[in-house]
Every structure is written in structure tokens, then in C-alpha cells.
Protein backbone atom coordinates (compact mmCIF):
# COMPACT_ATOMS: atom_id res chain seq x y z
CA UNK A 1 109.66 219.82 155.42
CA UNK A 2 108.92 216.04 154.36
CA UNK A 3 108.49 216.14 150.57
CA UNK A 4 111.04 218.70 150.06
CA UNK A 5 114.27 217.59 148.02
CA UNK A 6 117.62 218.38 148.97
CA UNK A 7 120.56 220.00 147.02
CA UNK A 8 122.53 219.41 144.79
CA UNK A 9 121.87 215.35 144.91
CA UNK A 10 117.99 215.12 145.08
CA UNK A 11 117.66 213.21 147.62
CA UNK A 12 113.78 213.98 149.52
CA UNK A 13 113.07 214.53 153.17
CA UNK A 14 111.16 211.36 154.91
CA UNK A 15 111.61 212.42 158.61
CA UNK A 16 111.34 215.60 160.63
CA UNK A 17 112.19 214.94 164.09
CA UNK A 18 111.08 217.57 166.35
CA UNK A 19 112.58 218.04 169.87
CA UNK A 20 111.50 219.21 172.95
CA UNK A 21 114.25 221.80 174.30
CA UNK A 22 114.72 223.83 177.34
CA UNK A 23 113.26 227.10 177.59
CA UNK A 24 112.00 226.04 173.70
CA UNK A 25 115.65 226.98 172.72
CA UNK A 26 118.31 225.22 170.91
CA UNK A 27 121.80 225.91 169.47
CA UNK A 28 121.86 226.44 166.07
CA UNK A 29 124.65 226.84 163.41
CA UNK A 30 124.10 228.97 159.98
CA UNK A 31 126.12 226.71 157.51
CA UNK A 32 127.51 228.66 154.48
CA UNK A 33 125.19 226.71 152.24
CA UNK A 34 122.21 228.47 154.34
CA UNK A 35 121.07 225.26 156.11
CA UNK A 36 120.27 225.55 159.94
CA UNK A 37 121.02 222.80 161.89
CA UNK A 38 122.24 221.76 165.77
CA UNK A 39 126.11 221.58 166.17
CA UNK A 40 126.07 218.11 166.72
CA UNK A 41 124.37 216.98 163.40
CA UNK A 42 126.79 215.24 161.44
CA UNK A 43 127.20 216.26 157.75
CA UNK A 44 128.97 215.36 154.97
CA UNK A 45 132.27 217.63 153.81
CA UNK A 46 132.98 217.74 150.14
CA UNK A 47 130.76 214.76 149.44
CA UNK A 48 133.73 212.45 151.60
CA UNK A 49 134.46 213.41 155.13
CA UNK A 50 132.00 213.10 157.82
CA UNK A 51 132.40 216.15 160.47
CA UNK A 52 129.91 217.89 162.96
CA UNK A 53 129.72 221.50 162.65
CA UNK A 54 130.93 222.29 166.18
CA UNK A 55 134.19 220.86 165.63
């Protein structure tokens, strides 16, 4: 949600984009941190390597 701060750097949430999916489904991906996210949003491994989950 926008106000909430992320771990473990503190950064805050400005933006939540909300998208419009068929049948009001979407692939998701359970990270091992917990976070929920689309297999094509890019994240950060180890603080270094950019990487999409699906891959």
C-alpha cells in the first residue's frame, strides 16, 4: 500500500499500479521473502543482480 516502507532498506511505496487482467486473474510468484509479485517484475538479487522471477 502507498505509505508502507519496504525491507530491509526503508525505502516507502509512492505507486500502486493496478491492472486490469483477464478473467480478473494474474500469475503470481510467492518469493521466499513472502512478497507476491507477477513473474515478469524485475527485482534485485543480493542487493547486485537484476533478474525476473520467471527466469
Amino acid at each position: 500500500r502507498r505509505g508502507d516502507r519496504l525491507y530491509p532498506h526503508g525505502g516507502t511505496v509512492n505507486y500502486v499500479l493496478k491492472t486490469i487482467c483477464n478473467n480478473r486473474q494474474a500469475q503470481m510468484v510467492l518469493l521466499d521473502t513472502g512478497l507476491i509479485i507477477t513473474p515478469w517484475h524485475p527485482i534485485r538479487l543480493n542487493g547486485t543482480t537484476w533478474m525476473l522471477p520467471c527466469s
